[in-house]
N, C-alpha and C. Protein backbone atom coordinates (compact mmCIF):
# COMPACT_ATOMS: atom_id res chain seq x y z
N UNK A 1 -21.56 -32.82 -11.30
CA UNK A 1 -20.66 -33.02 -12.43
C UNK A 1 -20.90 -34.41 -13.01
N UNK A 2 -21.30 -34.47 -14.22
CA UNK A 2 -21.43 -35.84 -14.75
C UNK A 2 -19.94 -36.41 -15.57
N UNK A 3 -20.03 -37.93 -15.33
CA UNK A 3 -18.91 -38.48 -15.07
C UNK A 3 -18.93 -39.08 -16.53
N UNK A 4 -17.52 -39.31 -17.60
CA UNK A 4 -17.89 -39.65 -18.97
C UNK A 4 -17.63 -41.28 -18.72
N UNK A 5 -18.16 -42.06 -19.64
CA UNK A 5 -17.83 -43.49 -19.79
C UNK A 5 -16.38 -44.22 -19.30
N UNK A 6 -15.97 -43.56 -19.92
CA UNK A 6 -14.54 -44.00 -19.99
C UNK A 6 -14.04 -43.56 -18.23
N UNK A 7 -14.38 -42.36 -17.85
CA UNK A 7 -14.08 -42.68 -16.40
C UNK A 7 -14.74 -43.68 -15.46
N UNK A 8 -15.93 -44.08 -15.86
CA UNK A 8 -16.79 -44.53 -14.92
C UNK A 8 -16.55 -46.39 -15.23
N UNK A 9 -15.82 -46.69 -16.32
CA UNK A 9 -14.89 -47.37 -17.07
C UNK A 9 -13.58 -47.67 -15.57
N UNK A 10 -13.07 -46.44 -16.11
CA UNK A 10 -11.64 -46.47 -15.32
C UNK A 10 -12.02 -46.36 -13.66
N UNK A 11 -13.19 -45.82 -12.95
CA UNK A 11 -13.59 -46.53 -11.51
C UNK A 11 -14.21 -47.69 -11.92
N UNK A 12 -14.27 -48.09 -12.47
CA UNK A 12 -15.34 -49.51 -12.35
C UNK A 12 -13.96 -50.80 -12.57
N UNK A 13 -12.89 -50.48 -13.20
CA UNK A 13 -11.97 -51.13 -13.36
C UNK A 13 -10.69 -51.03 -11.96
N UNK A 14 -11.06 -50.14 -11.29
CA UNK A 14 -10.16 -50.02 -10.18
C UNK A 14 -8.85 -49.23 -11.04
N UNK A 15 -8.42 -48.40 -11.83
CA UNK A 15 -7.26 -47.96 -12.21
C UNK A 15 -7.69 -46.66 -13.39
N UNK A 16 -6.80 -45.69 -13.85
CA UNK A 16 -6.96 -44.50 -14.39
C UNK A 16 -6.74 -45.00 -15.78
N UNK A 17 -5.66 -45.97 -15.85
CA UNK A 17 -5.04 -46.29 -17.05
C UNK A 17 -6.01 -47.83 -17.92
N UNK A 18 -6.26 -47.65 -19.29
CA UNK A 18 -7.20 -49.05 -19.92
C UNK A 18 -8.29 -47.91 -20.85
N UNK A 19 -7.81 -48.08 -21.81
CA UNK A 19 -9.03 -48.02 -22.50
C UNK A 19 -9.99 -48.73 -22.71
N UNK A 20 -11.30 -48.01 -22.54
CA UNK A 20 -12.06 -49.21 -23.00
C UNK A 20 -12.48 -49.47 -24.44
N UNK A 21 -13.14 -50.66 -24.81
CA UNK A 21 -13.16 -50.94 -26.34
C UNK A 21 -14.71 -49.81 -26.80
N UNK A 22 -14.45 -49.25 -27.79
CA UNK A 22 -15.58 -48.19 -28.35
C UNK A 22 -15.99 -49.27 -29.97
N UNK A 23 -17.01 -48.75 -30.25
CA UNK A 23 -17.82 -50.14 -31.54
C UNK A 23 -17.41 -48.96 -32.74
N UNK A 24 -16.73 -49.77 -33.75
CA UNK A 24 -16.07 -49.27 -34.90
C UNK A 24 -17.36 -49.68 -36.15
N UNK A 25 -17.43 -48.56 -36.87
CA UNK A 25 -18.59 -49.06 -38.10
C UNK A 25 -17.45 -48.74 -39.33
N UNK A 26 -17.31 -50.09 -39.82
CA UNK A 26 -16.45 -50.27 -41.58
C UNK A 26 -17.71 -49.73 -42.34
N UNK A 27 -17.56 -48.98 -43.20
CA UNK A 27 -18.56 -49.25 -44.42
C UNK A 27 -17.64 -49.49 -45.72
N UNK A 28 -17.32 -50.60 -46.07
CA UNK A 28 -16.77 -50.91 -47.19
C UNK A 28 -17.28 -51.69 -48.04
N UNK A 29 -17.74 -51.63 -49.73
CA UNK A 29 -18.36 -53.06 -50.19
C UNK A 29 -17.37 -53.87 -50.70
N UNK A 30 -16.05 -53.98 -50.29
CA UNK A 30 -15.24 -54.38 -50.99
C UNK A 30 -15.24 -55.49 -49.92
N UNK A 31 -15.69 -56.66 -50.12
CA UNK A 31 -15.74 -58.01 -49.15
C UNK A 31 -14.07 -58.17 -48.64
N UNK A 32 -12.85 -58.47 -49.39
CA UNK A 32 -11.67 -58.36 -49.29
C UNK A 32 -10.96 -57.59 -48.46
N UNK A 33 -11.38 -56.61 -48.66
CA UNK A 33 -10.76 -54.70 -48.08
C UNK A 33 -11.42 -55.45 -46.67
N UNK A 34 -12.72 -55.40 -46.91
CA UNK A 34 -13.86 -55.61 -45.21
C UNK A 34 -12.67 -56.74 -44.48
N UNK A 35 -12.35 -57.88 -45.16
CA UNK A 35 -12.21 -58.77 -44.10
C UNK A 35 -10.87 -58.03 -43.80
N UNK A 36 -9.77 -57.35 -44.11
CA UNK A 36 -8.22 -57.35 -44.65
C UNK A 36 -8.27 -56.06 -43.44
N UNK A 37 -9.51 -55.40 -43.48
CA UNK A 37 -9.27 -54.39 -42.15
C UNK A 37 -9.66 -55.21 -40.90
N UNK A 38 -11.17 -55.85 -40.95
CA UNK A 38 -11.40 -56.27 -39.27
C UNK A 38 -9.70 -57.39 -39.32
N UNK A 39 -9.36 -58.04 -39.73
CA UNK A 39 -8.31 -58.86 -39.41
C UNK A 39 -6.77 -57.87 -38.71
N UNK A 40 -6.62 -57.46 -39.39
CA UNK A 40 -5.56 -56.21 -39.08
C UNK A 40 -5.96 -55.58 -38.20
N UNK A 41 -6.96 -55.14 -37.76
CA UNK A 41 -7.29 -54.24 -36.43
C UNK A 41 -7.27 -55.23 -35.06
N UNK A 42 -7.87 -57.03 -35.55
CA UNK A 42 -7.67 -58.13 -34.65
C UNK A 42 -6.16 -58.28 -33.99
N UNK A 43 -5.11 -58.15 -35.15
CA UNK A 43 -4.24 -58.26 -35.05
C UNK A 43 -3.39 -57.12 -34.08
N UNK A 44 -3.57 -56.14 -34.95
CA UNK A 44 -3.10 -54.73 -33.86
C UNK A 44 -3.63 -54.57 -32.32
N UNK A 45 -4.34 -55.95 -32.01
CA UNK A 45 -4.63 -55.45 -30.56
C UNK A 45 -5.64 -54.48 -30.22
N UNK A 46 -6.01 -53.85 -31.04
CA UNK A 46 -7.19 -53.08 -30.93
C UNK A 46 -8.45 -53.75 -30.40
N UNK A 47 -8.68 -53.73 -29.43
CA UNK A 47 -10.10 -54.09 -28.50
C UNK A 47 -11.41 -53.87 -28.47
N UNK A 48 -11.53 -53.24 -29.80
CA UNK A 48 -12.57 -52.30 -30.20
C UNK A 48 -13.49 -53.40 -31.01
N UNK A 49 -14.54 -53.21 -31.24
CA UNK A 49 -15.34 -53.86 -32.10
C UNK A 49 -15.76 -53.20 -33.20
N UNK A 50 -16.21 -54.59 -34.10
CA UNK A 50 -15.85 -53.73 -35.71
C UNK A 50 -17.33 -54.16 -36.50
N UNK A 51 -18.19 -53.19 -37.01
CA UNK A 51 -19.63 -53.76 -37.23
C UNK A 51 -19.03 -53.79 -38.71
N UNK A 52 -19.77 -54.33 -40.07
CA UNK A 52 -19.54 -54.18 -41.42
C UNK A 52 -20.75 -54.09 -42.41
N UNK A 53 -20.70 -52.63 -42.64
CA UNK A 53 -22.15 -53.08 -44.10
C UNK A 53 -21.27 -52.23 -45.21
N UNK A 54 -21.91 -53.23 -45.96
CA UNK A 54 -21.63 -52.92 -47.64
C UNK A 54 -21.87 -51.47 -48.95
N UNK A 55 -22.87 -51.33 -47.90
CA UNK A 55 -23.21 -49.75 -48.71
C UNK A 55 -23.68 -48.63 -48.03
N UNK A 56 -23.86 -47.43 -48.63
CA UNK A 56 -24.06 -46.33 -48.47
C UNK A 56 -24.92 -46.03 -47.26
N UNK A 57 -26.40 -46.69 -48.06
CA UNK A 57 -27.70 -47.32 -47.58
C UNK A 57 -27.28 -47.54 -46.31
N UNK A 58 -27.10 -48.47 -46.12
CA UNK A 58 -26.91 -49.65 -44.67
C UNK A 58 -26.50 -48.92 -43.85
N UNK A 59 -25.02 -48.24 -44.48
CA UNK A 59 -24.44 -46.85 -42.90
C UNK A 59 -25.38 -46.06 -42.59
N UNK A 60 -26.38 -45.66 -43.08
CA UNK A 60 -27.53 -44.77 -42.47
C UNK A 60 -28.17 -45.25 -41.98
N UNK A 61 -29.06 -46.60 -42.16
CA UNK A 61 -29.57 -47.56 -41.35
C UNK A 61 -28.96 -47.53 -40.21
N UNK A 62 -28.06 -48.19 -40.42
CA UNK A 62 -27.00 -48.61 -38.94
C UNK A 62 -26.75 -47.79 -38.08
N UNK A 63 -26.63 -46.03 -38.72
CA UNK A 63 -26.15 -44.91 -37.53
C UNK A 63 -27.57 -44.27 -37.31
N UNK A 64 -28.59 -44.58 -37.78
CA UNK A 64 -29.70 -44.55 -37.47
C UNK A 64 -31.04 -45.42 -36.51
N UNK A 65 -30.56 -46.29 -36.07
CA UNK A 65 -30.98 -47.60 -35.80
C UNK A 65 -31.92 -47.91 -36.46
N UNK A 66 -32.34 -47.92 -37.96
CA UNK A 66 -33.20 -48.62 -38.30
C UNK A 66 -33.48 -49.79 -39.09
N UNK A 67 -34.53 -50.24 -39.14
CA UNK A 67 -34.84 -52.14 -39.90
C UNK A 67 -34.23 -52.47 -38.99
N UNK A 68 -33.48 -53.05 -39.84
CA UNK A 68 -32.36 -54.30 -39.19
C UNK A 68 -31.81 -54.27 -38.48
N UNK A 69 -31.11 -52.66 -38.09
CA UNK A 69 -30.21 -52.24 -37.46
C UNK A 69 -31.10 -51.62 -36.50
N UNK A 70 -32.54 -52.00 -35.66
CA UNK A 70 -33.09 -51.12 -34.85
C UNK A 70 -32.39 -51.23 -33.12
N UNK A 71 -31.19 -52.33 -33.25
CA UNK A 71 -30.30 -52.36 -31.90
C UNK A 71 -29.16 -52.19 -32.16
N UNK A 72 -28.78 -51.72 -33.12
CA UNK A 72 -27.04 -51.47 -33.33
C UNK A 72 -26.65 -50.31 -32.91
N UNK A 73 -25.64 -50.71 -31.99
CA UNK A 73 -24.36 -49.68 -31.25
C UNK A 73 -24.20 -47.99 -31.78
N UNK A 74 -24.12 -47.32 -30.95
CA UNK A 74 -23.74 -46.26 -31.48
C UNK A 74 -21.86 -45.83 -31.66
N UNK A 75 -21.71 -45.95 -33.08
CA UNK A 75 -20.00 -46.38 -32.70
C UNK A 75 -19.59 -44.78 -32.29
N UNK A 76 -18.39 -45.53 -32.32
CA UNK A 76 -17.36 -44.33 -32.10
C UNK A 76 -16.28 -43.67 -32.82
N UNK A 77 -16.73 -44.46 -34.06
CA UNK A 77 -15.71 -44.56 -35.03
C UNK A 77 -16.23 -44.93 -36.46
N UNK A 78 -16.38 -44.15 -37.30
CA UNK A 78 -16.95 -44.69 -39.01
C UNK A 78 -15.56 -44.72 -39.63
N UNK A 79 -15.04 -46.00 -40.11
CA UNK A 79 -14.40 -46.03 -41.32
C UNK A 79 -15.22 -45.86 -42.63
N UNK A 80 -14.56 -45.32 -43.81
CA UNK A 80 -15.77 -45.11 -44.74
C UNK A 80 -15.18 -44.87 -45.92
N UNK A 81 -15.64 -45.99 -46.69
CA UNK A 81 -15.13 -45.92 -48.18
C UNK A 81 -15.75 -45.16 -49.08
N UNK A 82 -14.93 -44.21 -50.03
CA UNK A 82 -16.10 -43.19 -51.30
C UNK A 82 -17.33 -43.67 -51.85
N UNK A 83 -16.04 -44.71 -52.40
CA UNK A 83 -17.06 -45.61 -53.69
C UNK A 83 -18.24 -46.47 -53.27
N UNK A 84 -18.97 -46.33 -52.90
CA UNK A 84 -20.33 -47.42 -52.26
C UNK A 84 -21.59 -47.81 -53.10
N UNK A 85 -21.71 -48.57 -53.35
CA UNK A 85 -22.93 -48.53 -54.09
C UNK A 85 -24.56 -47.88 -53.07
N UNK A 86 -25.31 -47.57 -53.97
CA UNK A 86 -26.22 -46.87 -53.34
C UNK A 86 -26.75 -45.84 -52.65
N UNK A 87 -25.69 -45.70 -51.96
CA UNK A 87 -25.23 -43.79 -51.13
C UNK A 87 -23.35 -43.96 -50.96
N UNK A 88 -22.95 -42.96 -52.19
CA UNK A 88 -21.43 -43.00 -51.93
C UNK A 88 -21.13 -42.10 -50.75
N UNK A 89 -20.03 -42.41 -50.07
CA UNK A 89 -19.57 -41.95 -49.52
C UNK A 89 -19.46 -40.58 -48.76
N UNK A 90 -19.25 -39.73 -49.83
CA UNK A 90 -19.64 -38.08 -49.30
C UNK A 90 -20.88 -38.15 -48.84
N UNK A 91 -22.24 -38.62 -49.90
CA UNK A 91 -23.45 -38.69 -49.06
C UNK A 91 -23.64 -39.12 -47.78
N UNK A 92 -23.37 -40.20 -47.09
CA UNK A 92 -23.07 -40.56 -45.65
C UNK A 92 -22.59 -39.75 -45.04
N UNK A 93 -21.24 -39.65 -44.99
CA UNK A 93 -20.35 -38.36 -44.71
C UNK A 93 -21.10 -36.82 -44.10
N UNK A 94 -22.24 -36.11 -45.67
CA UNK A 94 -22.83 -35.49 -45.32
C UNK A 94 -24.21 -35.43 -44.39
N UNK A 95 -25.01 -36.79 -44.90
CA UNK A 95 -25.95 -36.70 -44.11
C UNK A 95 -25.52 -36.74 -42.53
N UNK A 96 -24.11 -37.80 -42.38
CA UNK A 96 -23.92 -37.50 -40.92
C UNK A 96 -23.80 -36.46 -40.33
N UNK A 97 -22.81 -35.53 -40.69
CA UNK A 97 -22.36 -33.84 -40.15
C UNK A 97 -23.25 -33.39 -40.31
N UNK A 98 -25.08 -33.09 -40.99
CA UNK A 98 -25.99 -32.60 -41.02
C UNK A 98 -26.56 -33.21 -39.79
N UNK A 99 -26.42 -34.38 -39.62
CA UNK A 99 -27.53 -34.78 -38.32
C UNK A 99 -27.13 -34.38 -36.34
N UNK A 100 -27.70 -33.62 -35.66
CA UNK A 100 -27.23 -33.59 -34.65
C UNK A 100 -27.15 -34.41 -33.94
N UNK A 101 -27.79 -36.03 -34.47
CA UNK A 101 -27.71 -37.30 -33.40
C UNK A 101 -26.39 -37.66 -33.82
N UNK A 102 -25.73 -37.61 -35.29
CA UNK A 102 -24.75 -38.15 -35.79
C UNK A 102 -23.14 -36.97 -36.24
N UNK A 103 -23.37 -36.19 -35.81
CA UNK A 103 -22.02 -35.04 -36.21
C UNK A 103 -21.05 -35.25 -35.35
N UNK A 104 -21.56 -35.78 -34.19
CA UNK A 104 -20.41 -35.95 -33.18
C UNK A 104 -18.91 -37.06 -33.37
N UNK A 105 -19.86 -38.01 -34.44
CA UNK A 105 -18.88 -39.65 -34.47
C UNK A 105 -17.95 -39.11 -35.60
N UNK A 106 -16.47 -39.36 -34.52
CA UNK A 106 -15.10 -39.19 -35.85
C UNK A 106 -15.54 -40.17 -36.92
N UNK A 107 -15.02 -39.45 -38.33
CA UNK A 107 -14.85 -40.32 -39.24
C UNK A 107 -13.95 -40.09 -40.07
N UNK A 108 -13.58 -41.16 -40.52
CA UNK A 108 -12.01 -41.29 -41.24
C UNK A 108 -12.49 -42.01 -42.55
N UNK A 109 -11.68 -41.64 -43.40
CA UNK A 109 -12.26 -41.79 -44.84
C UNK A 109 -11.15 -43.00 -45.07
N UNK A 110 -11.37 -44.37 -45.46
CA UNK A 110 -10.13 -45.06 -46.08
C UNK A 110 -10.88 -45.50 -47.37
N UNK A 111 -10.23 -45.13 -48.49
CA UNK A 111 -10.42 -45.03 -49.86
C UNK A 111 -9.29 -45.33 -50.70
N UNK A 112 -9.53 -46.02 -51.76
CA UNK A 112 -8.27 -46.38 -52.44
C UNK A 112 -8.43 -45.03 -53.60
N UNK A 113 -9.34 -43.67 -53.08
CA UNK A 113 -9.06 -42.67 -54.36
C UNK A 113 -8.14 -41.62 -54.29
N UNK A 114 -7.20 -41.81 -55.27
CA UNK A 114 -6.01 -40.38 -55.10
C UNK A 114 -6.61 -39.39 -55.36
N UNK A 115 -7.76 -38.74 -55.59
CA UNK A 115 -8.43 -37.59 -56.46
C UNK A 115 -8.14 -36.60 -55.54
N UNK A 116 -7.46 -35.11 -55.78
CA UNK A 116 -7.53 -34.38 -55.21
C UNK A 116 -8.59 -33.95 -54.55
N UNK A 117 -9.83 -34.36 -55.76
CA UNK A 117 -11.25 -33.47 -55.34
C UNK A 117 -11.78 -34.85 -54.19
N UNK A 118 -11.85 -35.87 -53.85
CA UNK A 118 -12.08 -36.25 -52.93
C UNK A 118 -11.39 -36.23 -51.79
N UNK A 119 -10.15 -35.60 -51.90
CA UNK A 119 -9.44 -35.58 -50.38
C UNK A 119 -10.14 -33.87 -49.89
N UNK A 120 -10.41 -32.99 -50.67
CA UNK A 120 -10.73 -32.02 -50.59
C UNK A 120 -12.08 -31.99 -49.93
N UNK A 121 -13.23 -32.58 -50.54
CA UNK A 121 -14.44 -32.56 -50.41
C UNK A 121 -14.66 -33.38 -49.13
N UNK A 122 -14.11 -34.53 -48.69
CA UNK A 122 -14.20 -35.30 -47.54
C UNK A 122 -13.69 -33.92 -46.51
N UNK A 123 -12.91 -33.41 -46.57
CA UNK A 123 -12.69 -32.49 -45.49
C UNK A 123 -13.77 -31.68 -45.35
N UNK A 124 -14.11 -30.67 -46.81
CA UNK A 124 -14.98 -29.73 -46.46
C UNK A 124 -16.41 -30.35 -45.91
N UNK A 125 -16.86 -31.20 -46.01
CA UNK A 125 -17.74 -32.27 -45.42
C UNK A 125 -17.15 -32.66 -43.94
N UNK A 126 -16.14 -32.29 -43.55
CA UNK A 126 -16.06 -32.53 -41.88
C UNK A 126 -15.27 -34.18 -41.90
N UNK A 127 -14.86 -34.50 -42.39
CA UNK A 127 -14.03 -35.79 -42.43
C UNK A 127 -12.97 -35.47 -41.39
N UNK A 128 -12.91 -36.65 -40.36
CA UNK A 128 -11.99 -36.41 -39.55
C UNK A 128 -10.42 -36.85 -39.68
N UNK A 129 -10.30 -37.59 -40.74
CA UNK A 129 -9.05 -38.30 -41.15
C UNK A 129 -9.27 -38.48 -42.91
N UNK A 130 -8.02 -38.95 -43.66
CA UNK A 130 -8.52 -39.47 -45.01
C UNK A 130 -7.12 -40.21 -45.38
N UNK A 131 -7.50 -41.49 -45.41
CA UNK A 131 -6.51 -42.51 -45.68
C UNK A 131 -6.77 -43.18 -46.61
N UNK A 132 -5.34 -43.13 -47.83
CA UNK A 132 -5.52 -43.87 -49.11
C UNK A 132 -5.29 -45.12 -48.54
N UNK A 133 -6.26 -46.17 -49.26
CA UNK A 133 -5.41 -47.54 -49.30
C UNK A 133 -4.56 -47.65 -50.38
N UNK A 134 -3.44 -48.10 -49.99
CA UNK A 134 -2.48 -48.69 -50.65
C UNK A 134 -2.82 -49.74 -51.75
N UNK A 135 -2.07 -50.06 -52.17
CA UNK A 135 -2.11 -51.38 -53.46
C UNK A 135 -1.27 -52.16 -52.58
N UNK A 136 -0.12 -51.92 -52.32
CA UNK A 136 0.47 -52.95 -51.76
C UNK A 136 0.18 -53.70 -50.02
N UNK A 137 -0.36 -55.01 -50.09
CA UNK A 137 -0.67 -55.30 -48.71
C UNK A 137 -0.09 -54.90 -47.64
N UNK A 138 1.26 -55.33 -47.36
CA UNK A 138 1.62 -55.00 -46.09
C UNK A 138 1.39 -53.54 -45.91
N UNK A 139 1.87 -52.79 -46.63
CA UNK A 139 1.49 -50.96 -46.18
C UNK A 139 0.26 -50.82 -45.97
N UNK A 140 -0.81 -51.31 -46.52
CA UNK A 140 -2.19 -51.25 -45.66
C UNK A 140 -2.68 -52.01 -44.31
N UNK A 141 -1.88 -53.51 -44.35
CA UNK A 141 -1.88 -54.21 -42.98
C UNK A 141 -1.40 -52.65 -42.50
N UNK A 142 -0.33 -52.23 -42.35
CA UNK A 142 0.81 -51.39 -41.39
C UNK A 142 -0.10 -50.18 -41.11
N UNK A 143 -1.32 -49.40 -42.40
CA UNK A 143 -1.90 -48.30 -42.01
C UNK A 143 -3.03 -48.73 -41.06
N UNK A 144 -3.40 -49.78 -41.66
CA UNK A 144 -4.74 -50.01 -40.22
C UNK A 144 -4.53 -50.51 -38.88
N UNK A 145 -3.30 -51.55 -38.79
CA UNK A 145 -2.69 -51.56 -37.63
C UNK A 145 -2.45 -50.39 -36.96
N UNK A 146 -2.48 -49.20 -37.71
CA UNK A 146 -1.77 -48.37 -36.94
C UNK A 146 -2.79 -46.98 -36.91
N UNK A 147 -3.97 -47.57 -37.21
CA UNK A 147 -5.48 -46.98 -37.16
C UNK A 147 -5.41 -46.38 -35.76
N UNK A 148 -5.12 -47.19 -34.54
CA UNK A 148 -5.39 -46.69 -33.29
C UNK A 148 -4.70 -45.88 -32.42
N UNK A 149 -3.22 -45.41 -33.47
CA UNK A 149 -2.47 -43.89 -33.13
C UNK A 149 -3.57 -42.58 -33.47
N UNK A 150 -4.26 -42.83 -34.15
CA UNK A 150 -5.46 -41.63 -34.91
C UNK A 150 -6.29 -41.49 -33.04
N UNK A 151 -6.67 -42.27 -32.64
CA UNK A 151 -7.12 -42.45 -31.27
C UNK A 151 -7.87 -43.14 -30.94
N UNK A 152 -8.50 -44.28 -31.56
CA UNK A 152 -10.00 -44.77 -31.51
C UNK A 152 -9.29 -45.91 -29.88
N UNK A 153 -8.87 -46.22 -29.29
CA UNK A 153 -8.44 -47.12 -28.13
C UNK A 153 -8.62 -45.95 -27.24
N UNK A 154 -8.66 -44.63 -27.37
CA UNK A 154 -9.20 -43.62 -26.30
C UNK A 154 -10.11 -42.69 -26.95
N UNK A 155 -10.68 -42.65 -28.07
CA UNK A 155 -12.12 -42.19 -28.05
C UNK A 155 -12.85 -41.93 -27.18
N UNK A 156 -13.22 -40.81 -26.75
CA UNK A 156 -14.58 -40.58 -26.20
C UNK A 156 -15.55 -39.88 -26.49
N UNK A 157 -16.60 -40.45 -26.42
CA UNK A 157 -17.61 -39.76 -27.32
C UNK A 157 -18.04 -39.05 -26.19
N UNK A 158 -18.95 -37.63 -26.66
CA UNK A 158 -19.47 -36.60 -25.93
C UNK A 158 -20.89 -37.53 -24.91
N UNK A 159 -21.16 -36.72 -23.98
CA UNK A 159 -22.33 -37.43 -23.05
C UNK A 159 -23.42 -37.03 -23.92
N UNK A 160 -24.89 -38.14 -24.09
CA UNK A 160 -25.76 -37.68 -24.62
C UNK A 160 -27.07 -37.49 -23.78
């Protein structure tokens, strides 16, 4: 019987109870939004680590390991904004759920778009969550603080 991370985590820590921290990928180009989430997730205690690229592009790089990204983490977690320059959003989205290295990683859509047709289409694309950002700060401090009721502090990703 093979044993998942997180247990071998919880013997290696001596106790059942502790999540361990899983690597979070932002893709947001909104420099502001980028810092306004890793800060708020700092804040919420979340133990998790938070990688950040700017576009479309880069999240495929990154969940791909390539260029730049030929040592970056396999997260456990895509936050993921629509609007991106270069590969929006659904494209990522889709190329991920098409790829069998990449269908497995939850992803949660945080977007400041009310469009019906993007809350729609992020689902039929396999979106695992879809969260408007707010206009007003604190209600978005309060939604990403509260990012890690969705589950990412007990994430576990499948054995590969």
């Amino acid at each position: 019987m093979e044993t998942s991370a997180r247990e071998q985590g919880d013997a290696a820590a001596g106790s059942v109870a502790g999540p361990i921290p899983i690597e979070i990928l932002l893709v947001e180009d909104d420099a502001g939004d980028a810092r306004l989430v890793e800060l708020t997730l700092e804040k919420a205690t979340v133990t998790n680590r938070i990688h950040t690229v700017d576009d479309g592009a880069k999240a495929i790089e990154f969940l791909l390991k390539q260029g730049s990204f030929a040592n970056s983490p396999t997260p456990g977690l895509v936050l993921l904004d629509l609007m991106l320059p270069k590969k929006d959003g659904h494209e990522v989205l889709a190329e991920m759920k098409a790829s069998d290295d990449l269908k497995h990683i939850p992803v949660v859509v945080l977007t400041s778009s009310k469009s019906d047709k993007d809350l729609l289409s992020s689902y039929d694309l396999k979106a695992d969550g879809f969260i408007n950002k707010p206009l007003d700060l604190n209600q978005f401090m309060w939604i990403v603080g509260h990012i890690d009721s969705f589950g990412i502090t007990i994430v576990e990703l499948p054995p590969r």
